[in-house]
PDB file of N, CA and C in Angstrom:
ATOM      1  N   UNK A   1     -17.355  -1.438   2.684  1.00  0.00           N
ATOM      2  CA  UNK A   1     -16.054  -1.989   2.999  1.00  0.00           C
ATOM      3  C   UNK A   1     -15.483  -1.275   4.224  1.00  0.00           C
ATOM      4  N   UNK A   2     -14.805  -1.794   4.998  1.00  0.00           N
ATOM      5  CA  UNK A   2     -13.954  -1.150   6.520  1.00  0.00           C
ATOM      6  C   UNK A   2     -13.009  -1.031   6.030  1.00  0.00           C
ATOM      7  N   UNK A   3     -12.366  -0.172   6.834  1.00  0.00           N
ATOM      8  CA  UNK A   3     -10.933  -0.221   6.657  1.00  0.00           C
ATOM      9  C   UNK A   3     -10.014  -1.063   6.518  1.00  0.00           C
ATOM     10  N   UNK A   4     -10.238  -2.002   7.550  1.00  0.00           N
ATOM     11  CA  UNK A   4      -8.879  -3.047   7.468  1.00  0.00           C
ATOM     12  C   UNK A   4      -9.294  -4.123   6.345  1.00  0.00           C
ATOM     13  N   UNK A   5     -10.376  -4.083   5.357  1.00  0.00           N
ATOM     14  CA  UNK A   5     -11.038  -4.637   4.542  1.00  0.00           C
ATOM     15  C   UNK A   5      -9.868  -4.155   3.049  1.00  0.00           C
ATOM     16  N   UNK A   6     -10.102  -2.448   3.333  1.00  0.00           N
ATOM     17  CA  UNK A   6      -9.484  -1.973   1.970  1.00  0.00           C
ATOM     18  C   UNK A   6      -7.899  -1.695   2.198  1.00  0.00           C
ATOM     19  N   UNK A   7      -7.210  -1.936   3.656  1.00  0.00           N
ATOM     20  CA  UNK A   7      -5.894  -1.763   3.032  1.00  0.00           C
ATOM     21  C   UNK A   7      -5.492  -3.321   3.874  1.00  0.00           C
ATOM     22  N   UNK A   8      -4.532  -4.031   3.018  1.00  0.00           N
ATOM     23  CA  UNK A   8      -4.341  -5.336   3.282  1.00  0.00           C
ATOM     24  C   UNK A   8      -3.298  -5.730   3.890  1.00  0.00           C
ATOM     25  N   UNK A   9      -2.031  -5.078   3.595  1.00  0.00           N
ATOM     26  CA  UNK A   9      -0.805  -4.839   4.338  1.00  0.00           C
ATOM     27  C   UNK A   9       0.589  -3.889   3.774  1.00  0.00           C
ATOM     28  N   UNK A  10       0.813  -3.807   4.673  1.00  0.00           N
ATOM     29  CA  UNK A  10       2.613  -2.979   3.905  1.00  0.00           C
ATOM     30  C   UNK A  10       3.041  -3.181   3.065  1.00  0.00           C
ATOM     31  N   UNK A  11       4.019  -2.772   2.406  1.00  0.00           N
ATOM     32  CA  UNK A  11       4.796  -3.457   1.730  1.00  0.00           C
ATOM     33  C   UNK A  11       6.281  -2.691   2.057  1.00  0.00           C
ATOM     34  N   UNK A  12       7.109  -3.626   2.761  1.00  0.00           N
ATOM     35  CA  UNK A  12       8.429  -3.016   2.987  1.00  0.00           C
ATOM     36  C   UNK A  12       9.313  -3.843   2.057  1.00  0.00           C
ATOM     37  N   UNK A  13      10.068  -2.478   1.262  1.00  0.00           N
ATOM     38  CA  UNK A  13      11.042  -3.370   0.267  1.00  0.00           C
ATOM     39  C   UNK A  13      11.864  -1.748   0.534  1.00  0.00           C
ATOM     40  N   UNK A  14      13.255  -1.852  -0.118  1.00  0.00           N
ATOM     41  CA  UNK A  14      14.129  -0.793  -0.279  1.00  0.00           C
ATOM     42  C   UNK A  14      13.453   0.387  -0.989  1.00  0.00           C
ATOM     43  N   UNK A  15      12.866   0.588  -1.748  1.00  0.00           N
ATOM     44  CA  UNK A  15      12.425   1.673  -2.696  1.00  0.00           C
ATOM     45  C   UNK A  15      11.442   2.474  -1.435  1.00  0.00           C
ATOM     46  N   UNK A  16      10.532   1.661  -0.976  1.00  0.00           N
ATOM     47  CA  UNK A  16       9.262   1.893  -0.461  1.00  0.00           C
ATOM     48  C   UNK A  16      10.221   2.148   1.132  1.00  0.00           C
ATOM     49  N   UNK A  17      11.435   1.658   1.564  1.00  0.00           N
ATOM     50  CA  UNK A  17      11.785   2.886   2.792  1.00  0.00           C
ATOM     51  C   UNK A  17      12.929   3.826   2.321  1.00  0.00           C
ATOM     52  N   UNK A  18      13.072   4.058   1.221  1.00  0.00           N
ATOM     53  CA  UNK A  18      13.957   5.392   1.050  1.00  0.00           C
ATOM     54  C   UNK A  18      12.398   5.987   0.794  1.00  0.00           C
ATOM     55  N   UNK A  19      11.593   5.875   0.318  1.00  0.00           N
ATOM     56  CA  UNK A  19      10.475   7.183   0.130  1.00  0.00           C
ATOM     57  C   UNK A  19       9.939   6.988   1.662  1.00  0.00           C
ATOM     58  N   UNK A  20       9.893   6.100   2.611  1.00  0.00           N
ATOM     59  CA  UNK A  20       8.873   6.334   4.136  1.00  0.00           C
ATOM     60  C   UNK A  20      10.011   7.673   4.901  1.00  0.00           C
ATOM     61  N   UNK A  21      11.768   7.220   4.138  1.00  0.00           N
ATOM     62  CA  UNK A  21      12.924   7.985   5.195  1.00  0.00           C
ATOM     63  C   UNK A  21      12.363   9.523   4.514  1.00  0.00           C
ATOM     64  N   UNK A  22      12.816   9.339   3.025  1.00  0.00           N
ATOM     65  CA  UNK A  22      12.607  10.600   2.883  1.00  0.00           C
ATOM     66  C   UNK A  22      11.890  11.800   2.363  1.00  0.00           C
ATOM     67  N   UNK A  23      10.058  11.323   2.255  1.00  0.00           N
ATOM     68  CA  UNK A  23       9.416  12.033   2.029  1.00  0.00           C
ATOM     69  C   UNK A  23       8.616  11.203   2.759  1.00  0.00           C
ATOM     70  N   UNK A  24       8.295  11.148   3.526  1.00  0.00           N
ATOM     71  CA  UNK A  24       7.143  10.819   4.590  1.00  0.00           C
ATOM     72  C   UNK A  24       6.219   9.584   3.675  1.00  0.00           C
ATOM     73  N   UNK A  25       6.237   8.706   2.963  1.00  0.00           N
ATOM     74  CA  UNK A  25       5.297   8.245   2.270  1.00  0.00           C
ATOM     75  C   UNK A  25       5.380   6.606   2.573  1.00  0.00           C
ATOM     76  N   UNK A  26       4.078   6.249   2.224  1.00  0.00           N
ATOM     77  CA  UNK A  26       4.245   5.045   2.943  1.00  0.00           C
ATOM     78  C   UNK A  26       3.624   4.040   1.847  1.00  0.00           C
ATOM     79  N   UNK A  27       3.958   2.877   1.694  1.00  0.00           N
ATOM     80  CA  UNK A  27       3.369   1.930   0.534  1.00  0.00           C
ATOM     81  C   UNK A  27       2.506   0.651   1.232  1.00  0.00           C
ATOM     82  N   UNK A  28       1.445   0.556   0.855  1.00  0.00           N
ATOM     83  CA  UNK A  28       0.239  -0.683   1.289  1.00  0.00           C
ATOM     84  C   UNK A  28      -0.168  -1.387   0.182  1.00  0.00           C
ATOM     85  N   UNK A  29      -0.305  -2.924   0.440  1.00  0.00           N
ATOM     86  CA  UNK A  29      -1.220  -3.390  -0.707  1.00  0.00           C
ATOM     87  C   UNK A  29      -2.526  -3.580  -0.168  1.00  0.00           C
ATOM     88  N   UNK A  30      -3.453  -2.477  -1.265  1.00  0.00           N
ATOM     89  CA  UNK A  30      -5.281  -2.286  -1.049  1.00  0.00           C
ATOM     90  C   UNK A  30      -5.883  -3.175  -1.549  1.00  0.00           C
ATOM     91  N   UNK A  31      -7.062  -3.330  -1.341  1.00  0.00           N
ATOM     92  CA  UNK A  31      -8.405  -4.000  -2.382  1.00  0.00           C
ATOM     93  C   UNK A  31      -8.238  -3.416  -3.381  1.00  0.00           C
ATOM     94  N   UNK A  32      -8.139  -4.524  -4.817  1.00  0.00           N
ATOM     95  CA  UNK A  32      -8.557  -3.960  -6.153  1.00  0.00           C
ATOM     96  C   UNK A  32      -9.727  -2.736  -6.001  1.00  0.00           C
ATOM     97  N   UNK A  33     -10.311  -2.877  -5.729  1.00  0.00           N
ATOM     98  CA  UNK A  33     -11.957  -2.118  -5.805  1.00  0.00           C
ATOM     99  C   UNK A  33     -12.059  -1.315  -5.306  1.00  0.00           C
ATOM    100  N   UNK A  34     -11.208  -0.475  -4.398  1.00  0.00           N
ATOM    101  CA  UNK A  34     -10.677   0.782  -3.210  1.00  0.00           C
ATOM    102  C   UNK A  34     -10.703   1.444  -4.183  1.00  0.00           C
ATOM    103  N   UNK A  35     -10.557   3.089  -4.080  1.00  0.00           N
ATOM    104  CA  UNK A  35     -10.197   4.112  -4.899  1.00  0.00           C
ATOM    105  C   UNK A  35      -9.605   5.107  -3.758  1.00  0.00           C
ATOM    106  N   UNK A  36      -9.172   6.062  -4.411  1.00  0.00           N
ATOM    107  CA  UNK A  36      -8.054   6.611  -4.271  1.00  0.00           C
ATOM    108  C   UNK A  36      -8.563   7.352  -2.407  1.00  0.00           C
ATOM    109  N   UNK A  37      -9.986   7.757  -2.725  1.00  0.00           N
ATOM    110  CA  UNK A  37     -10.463   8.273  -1.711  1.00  0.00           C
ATOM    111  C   UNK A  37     -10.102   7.688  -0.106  1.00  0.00           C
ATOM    112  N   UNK A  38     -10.969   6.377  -0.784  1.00  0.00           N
ATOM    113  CA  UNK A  38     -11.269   5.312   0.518  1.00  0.00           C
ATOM    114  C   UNK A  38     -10.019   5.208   1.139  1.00  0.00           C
ATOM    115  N   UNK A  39      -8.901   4.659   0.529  1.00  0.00           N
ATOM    116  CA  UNK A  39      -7.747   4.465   1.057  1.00  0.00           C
ATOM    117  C   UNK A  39      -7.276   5.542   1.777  1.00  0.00           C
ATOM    118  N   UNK A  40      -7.153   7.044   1.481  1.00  0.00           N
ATOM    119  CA  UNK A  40      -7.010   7.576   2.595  1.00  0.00           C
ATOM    120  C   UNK A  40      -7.612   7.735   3.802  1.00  0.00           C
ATOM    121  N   UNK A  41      -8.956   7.548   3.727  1.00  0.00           N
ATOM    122  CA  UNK A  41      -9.185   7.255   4.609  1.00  0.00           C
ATOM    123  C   UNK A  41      -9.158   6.333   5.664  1.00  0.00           C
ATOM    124  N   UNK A  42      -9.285   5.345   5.029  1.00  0.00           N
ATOM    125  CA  UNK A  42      -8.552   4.000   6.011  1.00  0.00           C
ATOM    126  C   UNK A  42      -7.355   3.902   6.106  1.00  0.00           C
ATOM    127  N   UNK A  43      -6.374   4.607   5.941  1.00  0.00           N
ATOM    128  CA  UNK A  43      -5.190   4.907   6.542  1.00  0.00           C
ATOM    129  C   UNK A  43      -5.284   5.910   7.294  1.00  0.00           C
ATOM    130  N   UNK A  44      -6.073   6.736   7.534  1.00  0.00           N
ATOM    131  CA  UNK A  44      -6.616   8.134   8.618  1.00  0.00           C
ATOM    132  C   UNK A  44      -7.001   7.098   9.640  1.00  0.00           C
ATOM    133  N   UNK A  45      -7.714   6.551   9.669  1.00  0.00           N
ATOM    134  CA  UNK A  45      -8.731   5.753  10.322  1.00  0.00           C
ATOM    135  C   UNK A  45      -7.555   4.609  11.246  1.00  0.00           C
ATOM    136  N   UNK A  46      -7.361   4.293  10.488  1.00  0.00           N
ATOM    137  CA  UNK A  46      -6.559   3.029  11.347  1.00  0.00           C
ATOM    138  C   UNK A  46      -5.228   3.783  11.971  1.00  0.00           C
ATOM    139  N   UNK A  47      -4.661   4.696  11.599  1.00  0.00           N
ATOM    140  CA  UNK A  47      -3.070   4.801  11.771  1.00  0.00           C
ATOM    141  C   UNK A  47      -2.948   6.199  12.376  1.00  0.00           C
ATOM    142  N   UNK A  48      -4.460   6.730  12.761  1.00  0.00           N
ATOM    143  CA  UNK A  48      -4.735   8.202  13.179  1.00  0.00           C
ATOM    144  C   UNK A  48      -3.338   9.052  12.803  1.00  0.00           C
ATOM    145  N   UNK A  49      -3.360   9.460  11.493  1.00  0.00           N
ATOM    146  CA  UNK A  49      -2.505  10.430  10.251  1.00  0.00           C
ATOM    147  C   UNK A  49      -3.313  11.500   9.503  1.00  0.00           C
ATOM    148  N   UNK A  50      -2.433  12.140   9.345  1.00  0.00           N
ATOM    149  CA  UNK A  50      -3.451  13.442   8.472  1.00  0.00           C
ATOM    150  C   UNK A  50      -2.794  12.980   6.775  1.00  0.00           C
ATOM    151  N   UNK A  51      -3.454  12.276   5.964  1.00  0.00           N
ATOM    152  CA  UNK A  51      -3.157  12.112   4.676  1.00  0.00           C
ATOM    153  C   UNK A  51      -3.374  13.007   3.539  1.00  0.00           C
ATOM    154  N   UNK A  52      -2.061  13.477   3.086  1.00  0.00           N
ATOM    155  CA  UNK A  52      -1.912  14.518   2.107  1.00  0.00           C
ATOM    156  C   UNK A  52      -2.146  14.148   0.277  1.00  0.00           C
ATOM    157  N   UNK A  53      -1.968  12.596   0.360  1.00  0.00           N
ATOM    158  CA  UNK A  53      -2.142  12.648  -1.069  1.00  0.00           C
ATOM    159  C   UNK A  53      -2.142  10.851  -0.710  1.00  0.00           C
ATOM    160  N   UNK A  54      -2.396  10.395  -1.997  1.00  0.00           N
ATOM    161  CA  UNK A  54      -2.948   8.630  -2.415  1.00  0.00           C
ATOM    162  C   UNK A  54      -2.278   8.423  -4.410  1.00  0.00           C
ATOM    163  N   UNK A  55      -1.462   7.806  -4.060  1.00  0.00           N
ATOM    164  CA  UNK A  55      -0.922   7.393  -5.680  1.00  0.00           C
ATOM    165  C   UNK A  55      -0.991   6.161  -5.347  1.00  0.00           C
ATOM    166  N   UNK A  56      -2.019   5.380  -6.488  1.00  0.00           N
ATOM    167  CA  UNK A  56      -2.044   3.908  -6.836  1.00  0.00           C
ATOM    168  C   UNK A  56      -1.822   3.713  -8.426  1.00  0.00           C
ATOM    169  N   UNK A  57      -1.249   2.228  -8.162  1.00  0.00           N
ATOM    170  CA  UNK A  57      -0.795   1.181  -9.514  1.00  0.00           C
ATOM    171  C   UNK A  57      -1.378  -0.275  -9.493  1.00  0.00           C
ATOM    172  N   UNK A  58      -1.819  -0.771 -10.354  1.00  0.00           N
ATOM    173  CA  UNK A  58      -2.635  -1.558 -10.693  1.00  0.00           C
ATOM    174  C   UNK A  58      -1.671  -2.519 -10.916  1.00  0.00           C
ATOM    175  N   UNK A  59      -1.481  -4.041 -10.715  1.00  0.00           N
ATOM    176  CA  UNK A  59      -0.376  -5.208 -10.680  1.00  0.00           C
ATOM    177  C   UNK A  59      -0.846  -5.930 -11.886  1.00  0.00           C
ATOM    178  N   UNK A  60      -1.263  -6.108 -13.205  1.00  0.00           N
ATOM    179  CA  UNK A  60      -1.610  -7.341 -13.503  1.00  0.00           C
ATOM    180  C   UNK A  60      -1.411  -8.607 -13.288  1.00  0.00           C
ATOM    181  N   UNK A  61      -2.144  -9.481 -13.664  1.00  0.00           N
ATOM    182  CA  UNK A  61      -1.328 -11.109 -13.281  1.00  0.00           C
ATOM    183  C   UNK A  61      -0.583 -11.800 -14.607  1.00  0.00           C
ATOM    184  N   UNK A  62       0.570 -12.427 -14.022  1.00  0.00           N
ATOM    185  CA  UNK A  62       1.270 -12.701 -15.159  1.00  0.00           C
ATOM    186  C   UNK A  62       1.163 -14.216 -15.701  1.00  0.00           C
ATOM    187  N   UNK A  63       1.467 -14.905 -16.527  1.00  0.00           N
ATOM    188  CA  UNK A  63       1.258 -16.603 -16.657  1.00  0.00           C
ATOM    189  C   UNK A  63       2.633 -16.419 -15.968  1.00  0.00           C
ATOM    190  N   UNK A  64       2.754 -17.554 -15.734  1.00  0.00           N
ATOM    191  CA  UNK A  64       4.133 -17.978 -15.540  1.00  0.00           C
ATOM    192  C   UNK A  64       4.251 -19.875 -15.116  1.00  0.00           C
ATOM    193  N   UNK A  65       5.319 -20.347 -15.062  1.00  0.00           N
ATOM    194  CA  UNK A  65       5.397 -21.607 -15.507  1.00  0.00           C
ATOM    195  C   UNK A  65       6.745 -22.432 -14.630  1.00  0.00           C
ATOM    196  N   UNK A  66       6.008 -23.460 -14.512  1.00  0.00           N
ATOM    197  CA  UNK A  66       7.076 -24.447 -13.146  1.00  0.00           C
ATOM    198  C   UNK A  66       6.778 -25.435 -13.691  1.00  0.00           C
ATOM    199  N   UNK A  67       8.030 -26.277 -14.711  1.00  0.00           N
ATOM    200  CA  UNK A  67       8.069 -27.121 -14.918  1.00  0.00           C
ATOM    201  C   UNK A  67       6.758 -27.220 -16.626  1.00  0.00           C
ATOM    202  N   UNK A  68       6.033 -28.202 -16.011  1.00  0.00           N
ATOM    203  CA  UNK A  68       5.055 -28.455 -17.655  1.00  0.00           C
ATOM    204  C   UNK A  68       3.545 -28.170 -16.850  1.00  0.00           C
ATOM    205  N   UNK A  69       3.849 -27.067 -15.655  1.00  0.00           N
ATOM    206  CA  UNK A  69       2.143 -26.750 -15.425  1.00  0.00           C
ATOM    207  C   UNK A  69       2.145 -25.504 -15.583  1.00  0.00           C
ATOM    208  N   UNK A  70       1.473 -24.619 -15.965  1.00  0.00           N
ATOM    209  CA  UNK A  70       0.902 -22.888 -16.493  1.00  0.00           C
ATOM    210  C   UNK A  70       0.040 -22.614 -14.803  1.00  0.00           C
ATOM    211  N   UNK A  71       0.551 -21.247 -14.641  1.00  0.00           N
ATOM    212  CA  UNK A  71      -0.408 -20.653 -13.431  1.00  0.00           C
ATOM    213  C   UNK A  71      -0.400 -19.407 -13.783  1.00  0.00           C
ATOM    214  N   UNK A  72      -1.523 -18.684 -13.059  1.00  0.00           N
ATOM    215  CA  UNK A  72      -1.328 -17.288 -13.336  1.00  0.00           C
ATOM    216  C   UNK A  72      -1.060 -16.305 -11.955  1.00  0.00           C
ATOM    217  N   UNK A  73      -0.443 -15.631 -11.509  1.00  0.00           N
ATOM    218  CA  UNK A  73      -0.216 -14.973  -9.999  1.00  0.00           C
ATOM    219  C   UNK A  73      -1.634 -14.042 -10.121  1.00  0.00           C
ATOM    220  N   UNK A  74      -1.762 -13.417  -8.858  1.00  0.00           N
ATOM    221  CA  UNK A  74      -3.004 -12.938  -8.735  1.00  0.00           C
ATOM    222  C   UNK A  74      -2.831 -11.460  -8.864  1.00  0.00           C
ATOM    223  N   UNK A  75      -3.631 -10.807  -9.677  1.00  0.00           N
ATOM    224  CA  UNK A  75      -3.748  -9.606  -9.732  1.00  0.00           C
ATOM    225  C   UNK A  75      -3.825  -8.736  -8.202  1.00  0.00           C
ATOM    226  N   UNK A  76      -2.945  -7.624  -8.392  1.00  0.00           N
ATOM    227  CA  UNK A  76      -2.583  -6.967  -7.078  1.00  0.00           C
ATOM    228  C   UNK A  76      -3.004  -5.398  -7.529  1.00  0.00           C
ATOM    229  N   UNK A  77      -2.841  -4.566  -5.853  1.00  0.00           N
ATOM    230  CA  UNK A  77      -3.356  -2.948  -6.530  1.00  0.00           C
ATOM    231  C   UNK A  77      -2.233  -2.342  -5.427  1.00  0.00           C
ATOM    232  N   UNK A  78      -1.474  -1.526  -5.730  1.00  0.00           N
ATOM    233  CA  UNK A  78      -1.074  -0.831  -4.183  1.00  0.00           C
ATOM    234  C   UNK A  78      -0.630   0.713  -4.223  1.00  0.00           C
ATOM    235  N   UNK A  79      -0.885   1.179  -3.182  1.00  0.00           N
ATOM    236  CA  UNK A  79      -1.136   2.510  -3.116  1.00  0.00           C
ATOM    237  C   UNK A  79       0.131   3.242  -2.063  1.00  0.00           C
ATOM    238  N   UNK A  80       0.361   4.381  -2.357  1.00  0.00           N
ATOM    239  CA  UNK A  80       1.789   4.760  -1.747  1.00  0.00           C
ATOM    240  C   UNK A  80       0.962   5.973  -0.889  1.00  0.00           C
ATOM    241  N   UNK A  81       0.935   6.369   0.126  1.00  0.00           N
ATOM    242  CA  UNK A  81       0.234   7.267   0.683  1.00  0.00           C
ATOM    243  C   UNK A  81       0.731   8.178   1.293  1.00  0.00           C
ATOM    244  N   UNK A  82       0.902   9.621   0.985  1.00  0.00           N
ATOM    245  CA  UNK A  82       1.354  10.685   1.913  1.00  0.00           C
ATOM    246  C   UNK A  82       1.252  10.973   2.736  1.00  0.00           C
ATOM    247  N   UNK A  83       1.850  11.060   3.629  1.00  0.00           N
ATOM    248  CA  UNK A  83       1.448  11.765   5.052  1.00  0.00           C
ATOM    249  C   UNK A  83       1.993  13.127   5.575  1.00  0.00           C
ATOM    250  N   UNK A  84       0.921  13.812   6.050  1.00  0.00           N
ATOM    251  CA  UNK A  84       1.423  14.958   6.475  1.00  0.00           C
ATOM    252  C   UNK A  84       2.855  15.248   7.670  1.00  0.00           C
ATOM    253  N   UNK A  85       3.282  16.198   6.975  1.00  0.00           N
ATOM    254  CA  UNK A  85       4.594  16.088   7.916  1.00  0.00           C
ATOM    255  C   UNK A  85       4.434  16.355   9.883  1.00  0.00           C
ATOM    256  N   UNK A  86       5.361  15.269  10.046  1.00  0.00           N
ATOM    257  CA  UNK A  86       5.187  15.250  11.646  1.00  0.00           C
ATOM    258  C   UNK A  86       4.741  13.894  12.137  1.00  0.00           C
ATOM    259  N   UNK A  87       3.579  13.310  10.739  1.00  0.00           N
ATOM    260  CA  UNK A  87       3.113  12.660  11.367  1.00  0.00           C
ATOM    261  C   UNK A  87       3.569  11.315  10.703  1.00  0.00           C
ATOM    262  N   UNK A  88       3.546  10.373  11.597  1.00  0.00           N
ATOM    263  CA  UNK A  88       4.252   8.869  11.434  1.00  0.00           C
ATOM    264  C   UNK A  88       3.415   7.570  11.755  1.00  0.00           C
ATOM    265  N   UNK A  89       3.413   6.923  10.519  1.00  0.00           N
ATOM    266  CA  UNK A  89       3.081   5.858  11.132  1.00  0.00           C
ATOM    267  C   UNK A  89       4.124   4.223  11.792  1.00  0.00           C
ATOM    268  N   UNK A  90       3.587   4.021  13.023  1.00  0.00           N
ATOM    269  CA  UNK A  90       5.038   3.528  13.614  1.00  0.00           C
ATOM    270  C   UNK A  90       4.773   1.867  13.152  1.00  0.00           C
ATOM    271  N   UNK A  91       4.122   1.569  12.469  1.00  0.00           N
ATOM    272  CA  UNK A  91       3.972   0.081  12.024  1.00  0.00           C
ATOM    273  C   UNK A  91       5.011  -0.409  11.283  1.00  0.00           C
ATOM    274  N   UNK A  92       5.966   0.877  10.589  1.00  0.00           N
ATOM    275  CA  UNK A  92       7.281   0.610   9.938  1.00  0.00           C
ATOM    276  C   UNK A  92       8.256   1.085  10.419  1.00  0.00           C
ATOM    277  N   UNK A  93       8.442   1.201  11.801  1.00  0.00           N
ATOM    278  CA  UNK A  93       9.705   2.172  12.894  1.00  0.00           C
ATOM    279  C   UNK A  93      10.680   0.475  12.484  1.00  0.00           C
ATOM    280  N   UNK A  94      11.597   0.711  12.446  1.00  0.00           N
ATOM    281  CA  UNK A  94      12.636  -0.461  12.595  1.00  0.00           C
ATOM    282  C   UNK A  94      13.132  -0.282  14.069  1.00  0.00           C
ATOM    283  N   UNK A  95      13.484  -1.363  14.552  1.00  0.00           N
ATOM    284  CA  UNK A  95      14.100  -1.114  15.387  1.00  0.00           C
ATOM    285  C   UNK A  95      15.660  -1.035  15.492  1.00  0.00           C
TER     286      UNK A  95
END
């Protein structure tokens, strides 16, 4: 797997930029099948960062229902990733 294989994209919501403001950490949704390793590294790799730590959570999929048809959403994985201090990744700089 490559990098841009195992991390899939950001995820910017309020929770995920009070932790980028104030502990350097950053949230991605990965490949199910990534582990804790890989992902730092493909965030080393792509975002040239020195990564201090990798915490992932597993999404199950839920039924859920529109009207009289049943679907199920798709199982998700995403990983919050440390970064060493100093260093930034600017893919979430606001302007």
């Amino acid at each position: 797997m490559t990098a841009y294989e195992i991390i899939k994209k950001p995820i910017v919501t309020e929770k995920s930029e009070i932790l980028r403001r104030e502990s350097n950490r950053y949230t991605f949704e990965v490949n199910p099948k990534a582990n804790k390793i890989e992902i730092g590294k493909a965030v080393e790799a792509i975002f040239n960062v020195k990564v201090e730590g990798v915490a992932t959570s597993s999404i199950k999929s839920v039924t859920k229902r529109h009207g009289m048809k049943l679907y199920k959403t798709q199982a998700k994985k995403k990983a919050i990733v440390k970064v060493k201090e100093g260093d930034k990744i600017t893919y979430f700089e606001t302007v």
